[in-house]
PDB file of N, CA and C in Angstrom:
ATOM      1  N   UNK A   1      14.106  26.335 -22.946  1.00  0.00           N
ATOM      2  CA  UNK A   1      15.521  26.563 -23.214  1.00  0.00           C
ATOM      3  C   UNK A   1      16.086  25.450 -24.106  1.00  0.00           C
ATOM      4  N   UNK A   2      15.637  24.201 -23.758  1.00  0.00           N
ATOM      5  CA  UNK A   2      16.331  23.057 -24.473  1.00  0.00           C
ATOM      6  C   UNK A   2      15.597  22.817 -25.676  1.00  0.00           C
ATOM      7  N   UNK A   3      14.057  23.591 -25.922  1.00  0.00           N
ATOM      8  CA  UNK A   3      13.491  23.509 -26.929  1.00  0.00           C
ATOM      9  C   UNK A   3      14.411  24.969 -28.165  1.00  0.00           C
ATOM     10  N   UNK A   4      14.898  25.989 -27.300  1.00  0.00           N
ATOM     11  CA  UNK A   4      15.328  26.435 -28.553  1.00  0.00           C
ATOM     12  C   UNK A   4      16.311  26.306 -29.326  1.00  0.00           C
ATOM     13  N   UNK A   5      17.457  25.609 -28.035  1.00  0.00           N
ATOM     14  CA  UNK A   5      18.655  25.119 -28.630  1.00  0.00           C
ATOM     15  C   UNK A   5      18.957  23.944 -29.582  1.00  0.00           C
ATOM     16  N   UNK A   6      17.387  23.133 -29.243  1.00  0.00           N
ATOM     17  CA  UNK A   6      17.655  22.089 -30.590  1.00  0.00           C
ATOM     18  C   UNK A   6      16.744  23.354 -32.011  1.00  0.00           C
ATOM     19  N   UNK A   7      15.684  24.168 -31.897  1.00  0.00           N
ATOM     20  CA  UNK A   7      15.602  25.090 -32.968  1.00  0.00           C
ATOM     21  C   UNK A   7      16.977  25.638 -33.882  1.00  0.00           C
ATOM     22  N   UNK A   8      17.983  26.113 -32.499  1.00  0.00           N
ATOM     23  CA  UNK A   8      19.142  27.238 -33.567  1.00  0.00           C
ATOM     24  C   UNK A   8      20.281  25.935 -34.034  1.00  0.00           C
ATOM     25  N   UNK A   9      20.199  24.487 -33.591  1.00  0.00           N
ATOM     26  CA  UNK A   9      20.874  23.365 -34.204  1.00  0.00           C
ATOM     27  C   UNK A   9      20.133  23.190 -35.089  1.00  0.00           C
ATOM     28  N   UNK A  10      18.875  23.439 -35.567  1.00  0.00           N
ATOM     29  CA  UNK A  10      18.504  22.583 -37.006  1.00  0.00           C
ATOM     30  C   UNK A  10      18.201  23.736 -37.922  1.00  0.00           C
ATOM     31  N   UNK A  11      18.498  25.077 -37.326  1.00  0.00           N
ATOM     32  CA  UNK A  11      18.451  25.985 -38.320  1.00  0.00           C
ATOM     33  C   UNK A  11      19.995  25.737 -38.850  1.00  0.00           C
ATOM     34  N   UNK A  12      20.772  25.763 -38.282  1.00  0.00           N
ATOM     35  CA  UNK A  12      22.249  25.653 -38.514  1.00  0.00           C
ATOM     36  C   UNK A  12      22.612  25.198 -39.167  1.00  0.00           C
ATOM     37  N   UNK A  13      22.417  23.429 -38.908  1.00  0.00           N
ATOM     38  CA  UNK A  13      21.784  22.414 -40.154  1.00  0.00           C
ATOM     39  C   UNK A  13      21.779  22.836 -41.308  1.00  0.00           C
ATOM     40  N   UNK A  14      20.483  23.486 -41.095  1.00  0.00           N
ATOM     41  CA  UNK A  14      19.578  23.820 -42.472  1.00  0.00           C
ATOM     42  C   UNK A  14      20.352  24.521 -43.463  1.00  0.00           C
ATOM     43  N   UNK A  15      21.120  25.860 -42.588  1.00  0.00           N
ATOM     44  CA  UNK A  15      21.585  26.789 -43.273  1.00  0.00           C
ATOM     45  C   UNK A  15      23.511  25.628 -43.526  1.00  0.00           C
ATOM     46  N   UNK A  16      23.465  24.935 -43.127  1.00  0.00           N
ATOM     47  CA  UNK A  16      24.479  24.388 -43.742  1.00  0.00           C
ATOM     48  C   UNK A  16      24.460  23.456 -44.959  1.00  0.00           C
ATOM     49  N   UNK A  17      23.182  22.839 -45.089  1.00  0.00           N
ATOM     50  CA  UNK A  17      23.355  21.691 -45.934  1.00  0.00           C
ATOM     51  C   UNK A  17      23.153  23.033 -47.328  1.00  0.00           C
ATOM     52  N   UNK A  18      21.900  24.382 -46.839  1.00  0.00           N
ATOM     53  CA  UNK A  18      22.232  25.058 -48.247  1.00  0.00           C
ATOM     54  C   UNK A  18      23.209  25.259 -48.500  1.00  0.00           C
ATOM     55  N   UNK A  19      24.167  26.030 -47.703  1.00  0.00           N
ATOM     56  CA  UNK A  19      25.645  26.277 -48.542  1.00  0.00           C
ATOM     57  C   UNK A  19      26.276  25.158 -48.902  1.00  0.00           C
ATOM     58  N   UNK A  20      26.001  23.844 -48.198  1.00  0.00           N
ATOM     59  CA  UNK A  20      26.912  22.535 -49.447  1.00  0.00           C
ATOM     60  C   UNK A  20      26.198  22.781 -50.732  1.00  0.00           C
ATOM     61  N   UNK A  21      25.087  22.759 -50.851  1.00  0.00           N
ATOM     62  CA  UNK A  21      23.995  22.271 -51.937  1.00  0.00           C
ATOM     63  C   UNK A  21      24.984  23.918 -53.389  1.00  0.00           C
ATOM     64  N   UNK A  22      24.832  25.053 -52.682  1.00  0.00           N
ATOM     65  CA  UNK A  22      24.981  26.134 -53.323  1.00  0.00           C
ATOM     66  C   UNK A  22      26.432  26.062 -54.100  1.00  0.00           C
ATOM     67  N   UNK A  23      27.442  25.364 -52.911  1.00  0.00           N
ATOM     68  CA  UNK A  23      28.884  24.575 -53.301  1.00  0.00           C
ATOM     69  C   UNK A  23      28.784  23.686 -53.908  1.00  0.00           C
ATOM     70  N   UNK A  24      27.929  22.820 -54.471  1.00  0.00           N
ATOM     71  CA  UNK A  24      27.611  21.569 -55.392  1.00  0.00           C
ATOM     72  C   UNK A  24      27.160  22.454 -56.833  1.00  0.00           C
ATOM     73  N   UNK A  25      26.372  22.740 -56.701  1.00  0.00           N
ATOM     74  CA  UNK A  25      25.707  23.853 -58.054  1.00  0.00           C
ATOM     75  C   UNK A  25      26.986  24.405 -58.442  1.00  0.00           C
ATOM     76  N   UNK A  26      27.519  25.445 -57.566  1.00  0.00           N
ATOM     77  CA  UNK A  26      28.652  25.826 -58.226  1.00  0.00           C
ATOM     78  C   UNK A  26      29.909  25.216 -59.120  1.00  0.00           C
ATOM     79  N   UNK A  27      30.399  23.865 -58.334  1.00  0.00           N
ATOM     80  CA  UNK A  27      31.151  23.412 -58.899  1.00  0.00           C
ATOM     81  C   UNK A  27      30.693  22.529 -60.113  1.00  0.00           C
ATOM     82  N   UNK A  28      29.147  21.940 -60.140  1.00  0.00           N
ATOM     83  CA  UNK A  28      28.755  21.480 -61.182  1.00  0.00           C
ATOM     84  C   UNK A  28      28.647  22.889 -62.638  1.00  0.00           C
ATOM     85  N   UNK A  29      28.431  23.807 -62.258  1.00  0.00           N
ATOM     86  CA  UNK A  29      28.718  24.735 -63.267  1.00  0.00           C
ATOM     87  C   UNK A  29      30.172  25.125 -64.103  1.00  0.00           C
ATOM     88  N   UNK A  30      31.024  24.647 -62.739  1.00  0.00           N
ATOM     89  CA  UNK A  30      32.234  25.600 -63.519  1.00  0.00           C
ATOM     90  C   UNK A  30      32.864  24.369 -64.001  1.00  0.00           C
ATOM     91  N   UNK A  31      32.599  22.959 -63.891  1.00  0.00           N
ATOM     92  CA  UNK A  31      33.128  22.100 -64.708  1.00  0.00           C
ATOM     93  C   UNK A  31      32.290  21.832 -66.126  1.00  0.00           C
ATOM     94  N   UNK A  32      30.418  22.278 -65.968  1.00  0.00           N
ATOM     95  CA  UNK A  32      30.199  21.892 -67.449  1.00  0.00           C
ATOM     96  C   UNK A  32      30.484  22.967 -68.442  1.00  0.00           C
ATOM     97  N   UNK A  33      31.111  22.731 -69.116  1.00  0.00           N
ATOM     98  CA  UNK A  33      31.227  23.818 -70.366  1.00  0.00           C
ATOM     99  C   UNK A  33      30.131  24.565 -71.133  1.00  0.00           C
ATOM    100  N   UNK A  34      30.401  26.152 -70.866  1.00  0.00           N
ATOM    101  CA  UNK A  34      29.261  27.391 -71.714  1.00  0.00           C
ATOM    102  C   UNK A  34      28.916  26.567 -72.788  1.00  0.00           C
ATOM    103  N   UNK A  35      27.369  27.023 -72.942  1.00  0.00           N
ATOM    104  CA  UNK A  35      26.777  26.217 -74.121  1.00  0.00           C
ATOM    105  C   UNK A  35      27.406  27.854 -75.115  1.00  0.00           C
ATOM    106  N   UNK A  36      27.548  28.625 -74.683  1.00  0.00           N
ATOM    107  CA  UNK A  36      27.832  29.913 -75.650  1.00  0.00           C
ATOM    108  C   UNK A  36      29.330  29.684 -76.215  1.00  0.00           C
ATOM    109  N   UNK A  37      30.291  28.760 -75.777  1.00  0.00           N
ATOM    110  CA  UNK A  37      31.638  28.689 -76.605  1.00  0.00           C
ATOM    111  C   UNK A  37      31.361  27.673 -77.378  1.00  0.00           C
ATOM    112  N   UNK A  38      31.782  28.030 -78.862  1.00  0.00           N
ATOM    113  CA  UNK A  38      31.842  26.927 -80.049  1.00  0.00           C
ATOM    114  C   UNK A  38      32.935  26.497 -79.408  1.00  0.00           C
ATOM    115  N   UNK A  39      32.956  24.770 -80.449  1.00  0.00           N
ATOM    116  CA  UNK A  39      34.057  24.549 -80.261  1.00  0.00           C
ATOM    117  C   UNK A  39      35.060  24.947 -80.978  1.00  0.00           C
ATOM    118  N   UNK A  40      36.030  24.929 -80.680  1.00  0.00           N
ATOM    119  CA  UNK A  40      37.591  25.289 -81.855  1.00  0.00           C
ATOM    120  C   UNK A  40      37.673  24.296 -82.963  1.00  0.00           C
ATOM    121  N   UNK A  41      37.574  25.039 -84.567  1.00  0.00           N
ATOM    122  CA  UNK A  41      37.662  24.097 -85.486  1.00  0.00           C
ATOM    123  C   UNK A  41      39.186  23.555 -85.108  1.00  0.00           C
ATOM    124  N   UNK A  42      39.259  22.286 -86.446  1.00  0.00           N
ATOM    125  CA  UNK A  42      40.535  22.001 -86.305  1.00  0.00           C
ATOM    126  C   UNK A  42      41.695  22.736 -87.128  1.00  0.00           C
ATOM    127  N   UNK A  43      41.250  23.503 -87.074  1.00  0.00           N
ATOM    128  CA  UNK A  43      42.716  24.372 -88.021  1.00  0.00           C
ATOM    129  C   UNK A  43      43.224  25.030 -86.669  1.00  0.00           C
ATOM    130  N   UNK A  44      42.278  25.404 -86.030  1.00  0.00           N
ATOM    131  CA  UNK A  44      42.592  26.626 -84.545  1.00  0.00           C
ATOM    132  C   UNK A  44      43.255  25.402 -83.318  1.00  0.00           C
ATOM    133  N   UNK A  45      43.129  24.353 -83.437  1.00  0.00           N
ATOM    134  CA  UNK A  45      43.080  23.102 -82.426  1.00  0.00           C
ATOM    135  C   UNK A  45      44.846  22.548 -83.150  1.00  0.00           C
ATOM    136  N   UNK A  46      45.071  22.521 -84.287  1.00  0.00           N
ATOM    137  CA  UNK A  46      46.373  22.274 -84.864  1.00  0.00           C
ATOM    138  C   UNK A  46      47.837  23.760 -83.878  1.00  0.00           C
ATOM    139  N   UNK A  47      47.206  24.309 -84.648  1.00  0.00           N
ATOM    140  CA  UNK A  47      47.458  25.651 -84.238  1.00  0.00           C
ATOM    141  C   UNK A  47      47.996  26.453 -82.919  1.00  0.00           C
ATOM    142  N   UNK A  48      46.867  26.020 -81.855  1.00  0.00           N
ATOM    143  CA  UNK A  48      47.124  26.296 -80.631  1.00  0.00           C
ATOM    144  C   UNK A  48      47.969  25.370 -79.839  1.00  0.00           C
ATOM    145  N   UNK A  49      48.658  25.907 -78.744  1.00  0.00           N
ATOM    146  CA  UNK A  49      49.265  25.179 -77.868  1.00  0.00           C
ATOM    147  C   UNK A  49      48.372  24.256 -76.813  1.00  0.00           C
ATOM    148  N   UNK A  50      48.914  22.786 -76.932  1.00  0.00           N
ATOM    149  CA  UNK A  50      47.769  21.668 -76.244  1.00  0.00           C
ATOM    150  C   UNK A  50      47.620  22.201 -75.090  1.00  0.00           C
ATOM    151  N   UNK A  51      46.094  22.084 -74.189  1.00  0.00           N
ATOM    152  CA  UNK A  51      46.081  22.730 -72.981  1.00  0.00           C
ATOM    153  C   UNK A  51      46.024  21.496 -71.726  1.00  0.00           C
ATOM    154  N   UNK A  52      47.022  21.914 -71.022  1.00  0.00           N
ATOM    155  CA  UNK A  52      46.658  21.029 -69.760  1.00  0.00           C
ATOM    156  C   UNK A  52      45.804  20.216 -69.326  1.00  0.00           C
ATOM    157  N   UNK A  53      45.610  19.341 -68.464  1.00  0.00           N
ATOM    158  CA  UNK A  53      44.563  18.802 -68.820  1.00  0.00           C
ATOM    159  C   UNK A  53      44.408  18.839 -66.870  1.00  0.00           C
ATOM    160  N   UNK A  54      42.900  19.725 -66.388  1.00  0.00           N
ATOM    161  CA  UNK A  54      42.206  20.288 -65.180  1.00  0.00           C
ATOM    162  C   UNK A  54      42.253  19.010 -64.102  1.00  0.00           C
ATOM    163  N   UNK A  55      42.984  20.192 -63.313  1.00  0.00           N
ATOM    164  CA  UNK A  55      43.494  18.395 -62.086  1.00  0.00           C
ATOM    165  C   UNK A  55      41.709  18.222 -61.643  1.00  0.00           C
ATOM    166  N   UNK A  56      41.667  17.277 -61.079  1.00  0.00           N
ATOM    167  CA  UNK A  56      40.399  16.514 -60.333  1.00  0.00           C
ATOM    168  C   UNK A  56      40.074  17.446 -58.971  1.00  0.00           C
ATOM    169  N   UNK A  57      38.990  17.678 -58.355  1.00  0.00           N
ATOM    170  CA  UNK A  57      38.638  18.636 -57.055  1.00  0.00           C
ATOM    171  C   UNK A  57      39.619  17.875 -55.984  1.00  0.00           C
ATOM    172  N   UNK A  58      39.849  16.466 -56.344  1.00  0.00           N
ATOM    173  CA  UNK A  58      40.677  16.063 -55.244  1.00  0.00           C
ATOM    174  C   UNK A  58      42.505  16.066 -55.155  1.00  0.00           C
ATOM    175  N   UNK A  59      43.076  16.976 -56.479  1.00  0.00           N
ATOM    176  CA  UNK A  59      43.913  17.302 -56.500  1.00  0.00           C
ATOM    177  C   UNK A  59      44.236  18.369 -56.287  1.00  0.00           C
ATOM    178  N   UNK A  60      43.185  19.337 -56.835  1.00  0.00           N
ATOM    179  CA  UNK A  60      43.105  20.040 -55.953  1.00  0.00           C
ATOM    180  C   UNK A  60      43.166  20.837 -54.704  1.00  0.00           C
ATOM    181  N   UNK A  61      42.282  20.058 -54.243  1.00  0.00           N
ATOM    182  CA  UNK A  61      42.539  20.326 -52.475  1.00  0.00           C
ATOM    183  C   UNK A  61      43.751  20.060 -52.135  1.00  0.00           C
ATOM    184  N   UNK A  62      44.328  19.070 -52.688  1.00  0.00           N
ATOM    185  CA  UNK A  62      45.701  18.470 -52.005  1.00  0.00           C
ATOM    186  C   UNK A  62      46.892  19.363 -52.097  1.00  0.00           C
ATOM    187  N   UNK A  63      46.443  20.057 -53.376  1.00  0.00           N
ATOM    188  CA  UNK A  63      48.259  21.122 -53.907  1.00  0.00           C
ATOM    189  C   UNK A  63      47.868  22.387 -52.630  1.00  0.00           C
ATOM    190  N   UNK A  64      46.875  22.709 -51.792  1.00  0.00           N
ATOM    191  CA  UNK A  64      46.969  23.651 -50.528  1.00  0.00           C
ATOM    192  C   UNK A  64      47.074  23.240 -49.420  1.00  0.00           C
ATOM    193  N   UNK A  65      48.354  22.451 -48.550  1.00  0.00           N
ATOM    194  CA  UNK A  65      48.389  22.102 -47.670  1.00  0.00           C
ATOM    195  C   UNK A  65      47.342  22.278 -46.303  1.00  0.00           C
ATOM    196  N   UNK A  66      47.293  23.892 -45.829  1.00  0.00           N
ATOM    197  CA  UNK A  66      46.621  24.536 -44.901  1.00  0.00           C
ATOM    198  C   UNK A  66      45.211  24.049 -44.999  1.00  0.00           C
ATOM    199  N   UNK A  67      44.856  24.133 -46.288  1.00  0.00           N
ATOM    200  CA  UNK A  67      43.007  23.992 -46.539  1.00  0.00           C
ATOM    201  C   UNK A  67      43.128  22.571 -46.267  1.00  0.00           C
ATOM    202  N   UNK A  68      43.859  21.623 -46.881  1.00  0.00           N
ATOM    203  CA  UNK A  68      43.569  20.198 -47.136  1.00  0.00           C
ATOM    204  C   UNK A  68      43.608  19.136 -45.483  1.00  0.00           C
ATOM    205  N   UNK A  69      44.574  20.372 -44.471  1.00  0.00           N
ATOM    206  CA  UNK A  69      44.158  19.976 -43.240  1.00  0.00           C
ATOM    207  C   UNK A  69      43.032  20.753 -42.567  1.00  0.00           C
ATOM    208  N   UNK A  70      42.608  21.471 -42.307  1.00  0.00           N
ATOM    209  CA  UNK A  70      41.615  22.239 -42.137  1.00  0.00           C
ATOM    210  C   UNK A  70      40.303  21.612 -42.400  1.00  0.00           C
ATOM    211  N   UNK A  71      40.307  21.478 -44.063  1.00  0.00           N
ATOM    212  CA  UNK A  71      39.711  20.280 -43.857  1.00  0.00           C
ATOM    213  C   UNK A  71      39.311  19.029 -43.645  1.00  0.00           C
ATOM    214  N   UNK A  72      40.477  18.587 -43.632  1.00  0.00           N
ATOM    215  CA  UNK A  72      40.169  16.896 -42.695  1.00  0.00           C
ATOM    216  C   UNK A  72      39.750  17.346 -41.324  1.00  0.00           C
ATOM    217  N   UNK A  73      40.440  18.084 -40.653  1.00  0.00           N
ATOM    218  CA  UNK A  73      40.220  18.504 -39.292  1.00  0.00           C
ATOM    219  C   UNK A  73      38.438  18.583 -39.305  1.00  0.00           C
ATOM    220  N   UNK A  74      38.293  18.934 -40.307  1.00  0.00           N
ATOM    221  CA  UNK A  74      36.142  19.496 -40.254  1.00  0.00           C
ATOM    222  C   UNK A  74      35.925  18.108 -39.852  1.00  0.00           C
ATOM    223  N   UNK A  75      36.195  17.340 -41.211  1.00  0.00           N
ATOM    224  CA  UNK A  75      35.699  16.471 -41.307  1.00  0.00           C
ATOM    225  C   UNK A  75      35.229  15.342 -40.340  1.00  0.00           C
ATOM    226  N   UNK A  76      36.881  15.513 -39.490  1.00  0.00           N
ATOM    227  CA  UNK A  76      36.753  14.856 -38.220  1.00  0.00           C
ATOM    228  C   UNK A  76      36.083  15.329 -37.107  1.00  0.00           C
ATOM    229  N   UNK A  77      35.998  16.447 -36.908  1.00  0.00           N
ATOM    230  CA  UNK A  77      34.351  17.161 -36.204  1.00  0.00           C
ATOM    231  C   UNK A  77      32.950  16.762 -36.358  1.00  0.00           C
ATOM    232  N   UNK A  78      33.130  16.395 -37.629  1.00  0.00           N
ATOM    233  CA  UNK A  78      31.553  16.352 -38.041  1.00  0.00           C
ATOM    234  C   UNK A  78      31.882  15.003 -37.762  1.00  0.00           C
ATOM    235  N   UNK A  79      31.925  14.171 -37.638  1.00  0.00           N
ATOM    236  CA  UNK A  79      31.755  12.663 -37.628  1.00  0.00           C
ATOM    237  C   UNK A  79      32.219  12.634 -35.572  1.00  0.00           C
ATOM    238  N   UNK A  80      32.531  13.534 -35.394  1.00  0.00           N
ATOM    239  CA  UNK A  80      32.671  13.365 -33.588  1.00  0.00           C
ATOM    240  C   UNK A  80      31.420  14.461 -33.476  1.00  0.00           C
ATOM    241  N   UNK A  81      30.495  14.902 -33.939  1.00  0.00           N
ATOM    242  CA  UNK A  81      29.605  15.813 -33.087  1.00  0.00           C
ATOM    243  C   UNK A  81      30.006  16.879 -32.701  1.00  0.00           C
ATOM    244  N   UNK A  82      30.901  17.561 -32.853  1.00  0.00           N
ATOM    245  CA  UNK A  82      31.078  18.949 -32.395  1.00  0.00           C
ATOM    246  C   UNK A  82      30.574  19.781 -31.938  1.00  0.00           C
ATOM    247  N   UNK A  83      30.922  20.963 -31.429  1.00  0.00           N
ATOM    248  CA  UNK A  83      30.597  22.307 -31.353  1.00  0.00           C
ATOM    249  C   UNK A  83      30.407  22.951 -32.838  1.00  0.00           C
ATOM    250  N   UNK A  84      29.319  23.668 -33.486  1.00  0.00           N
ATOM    251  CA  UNK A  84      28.982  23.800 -34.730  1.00  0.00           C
ATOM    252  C   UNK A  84      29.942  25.149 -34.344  1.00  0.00           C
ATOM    253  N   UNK A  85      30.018  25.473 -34.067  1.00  0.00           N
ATOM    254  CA  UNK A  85      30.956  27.000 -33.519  1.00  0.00           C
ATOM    255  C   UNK A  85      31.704  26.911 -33.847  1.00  0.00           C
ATOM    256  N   UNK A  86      32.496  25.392 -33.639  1.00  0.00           N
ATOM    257  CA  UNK A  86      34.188  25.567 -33.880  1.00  0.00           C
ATOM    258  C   UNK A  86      34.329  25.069 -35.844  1.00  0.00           C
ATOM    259  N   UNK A  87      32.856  24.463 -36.091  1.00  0.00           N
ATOM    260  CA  UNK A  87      32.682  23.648 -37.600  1.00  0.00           C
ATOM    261  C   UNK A  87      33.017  25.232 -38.442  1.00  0.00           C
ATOM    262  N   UNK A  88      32.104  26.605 -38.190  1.00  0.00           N
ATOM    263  CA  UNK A  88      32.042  27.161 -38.656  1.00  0.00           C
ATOM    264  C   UNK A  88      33.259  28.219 -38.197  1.00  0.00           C
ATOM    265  N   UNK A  89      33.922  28.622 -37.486  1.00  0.00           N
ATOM    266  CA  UNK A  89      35.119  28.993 -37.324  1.00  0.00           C
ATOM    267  C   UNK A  89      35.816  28.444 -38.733  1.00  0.00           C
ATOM    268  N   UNK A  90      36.132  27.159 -38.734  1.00  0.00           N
ATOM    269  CA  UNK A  90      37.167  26.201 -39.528  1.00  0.00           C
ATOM    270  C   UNK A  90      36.759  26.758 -40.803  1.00  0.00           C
ATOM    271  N   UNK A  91      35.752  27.029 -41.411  1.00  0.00           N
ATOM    272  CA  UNK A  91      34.835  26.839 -42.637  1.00  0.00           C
ATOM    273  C   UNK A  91      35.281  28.750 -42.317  1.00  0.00           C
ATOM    274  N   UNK A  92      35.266  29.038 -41.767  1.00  0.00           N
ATOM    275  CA  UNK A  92      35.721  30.817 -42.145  1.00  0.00           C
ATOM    276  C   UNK A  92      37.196  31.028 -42.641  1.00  0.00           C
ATOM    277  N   UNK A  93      38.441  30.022 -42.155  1.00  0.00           N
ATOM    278  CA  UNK A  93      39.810  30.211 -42.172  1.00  0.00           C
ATOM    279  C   UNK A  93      39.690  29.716 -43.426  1.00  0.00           C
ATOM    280  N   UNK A  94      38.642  28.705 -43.687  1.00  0.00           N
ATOM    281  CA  UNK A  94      39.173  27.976 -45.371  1.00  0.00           C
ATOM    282  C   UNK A  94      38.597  28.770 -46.411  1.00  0.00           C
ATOM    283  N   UNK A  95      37.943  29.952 -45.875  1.00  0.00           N
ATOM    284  CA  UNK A  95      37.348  30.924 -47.221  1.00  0.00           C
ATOM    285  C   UNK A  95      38.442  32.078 -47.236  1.00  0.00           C
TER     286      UNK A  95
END
């Protein structure tokens, strides 16, 4: 019994560190820029209206109140040992 419950904790694990890893890939993608967009000459760069300039992942998080506690709340789970039950509950409300 106590042998399977440390099994479905390190599958859990397992299947958690992939979805960080899959959440790392992702966000490393959508910040490097398509090798398929040229860049804009400068006649089109004169031309166009200057574009904003992309808040940081940690500004991000911050402009959604709900998520930005939600997730501290994880955070503070995972560093107290939790119930992975309640880790992944939390991690369902923030999707």
């Amino acid at each position: 019994m106590d042998n399977e419950m440390r099994k479905m904790q390190q599958e859990a694990i397992h299947r958690v560190n992939e979805m960080q890893n899959r959440a790392k890939q992702h966000l490393r993608e959508e910040l490097e820029p398509a090798p398929a967009e040229k860049p804009p000459s400068p006649a089109e760069e004169s031309s166009s209206v200057p574009a904003s300039p992309q808040p940081t992942l940690m500004e991000a998080m911050m402009q959604d109140g709900e998520r930005t506690l939600i997730l501290l709340l994880m955070l503070l789970l995972v560093n107290e040992d939790s119930d992975p039950g309640t880790l992944f509950g939390l991690l369902y409300l923030i999707l």
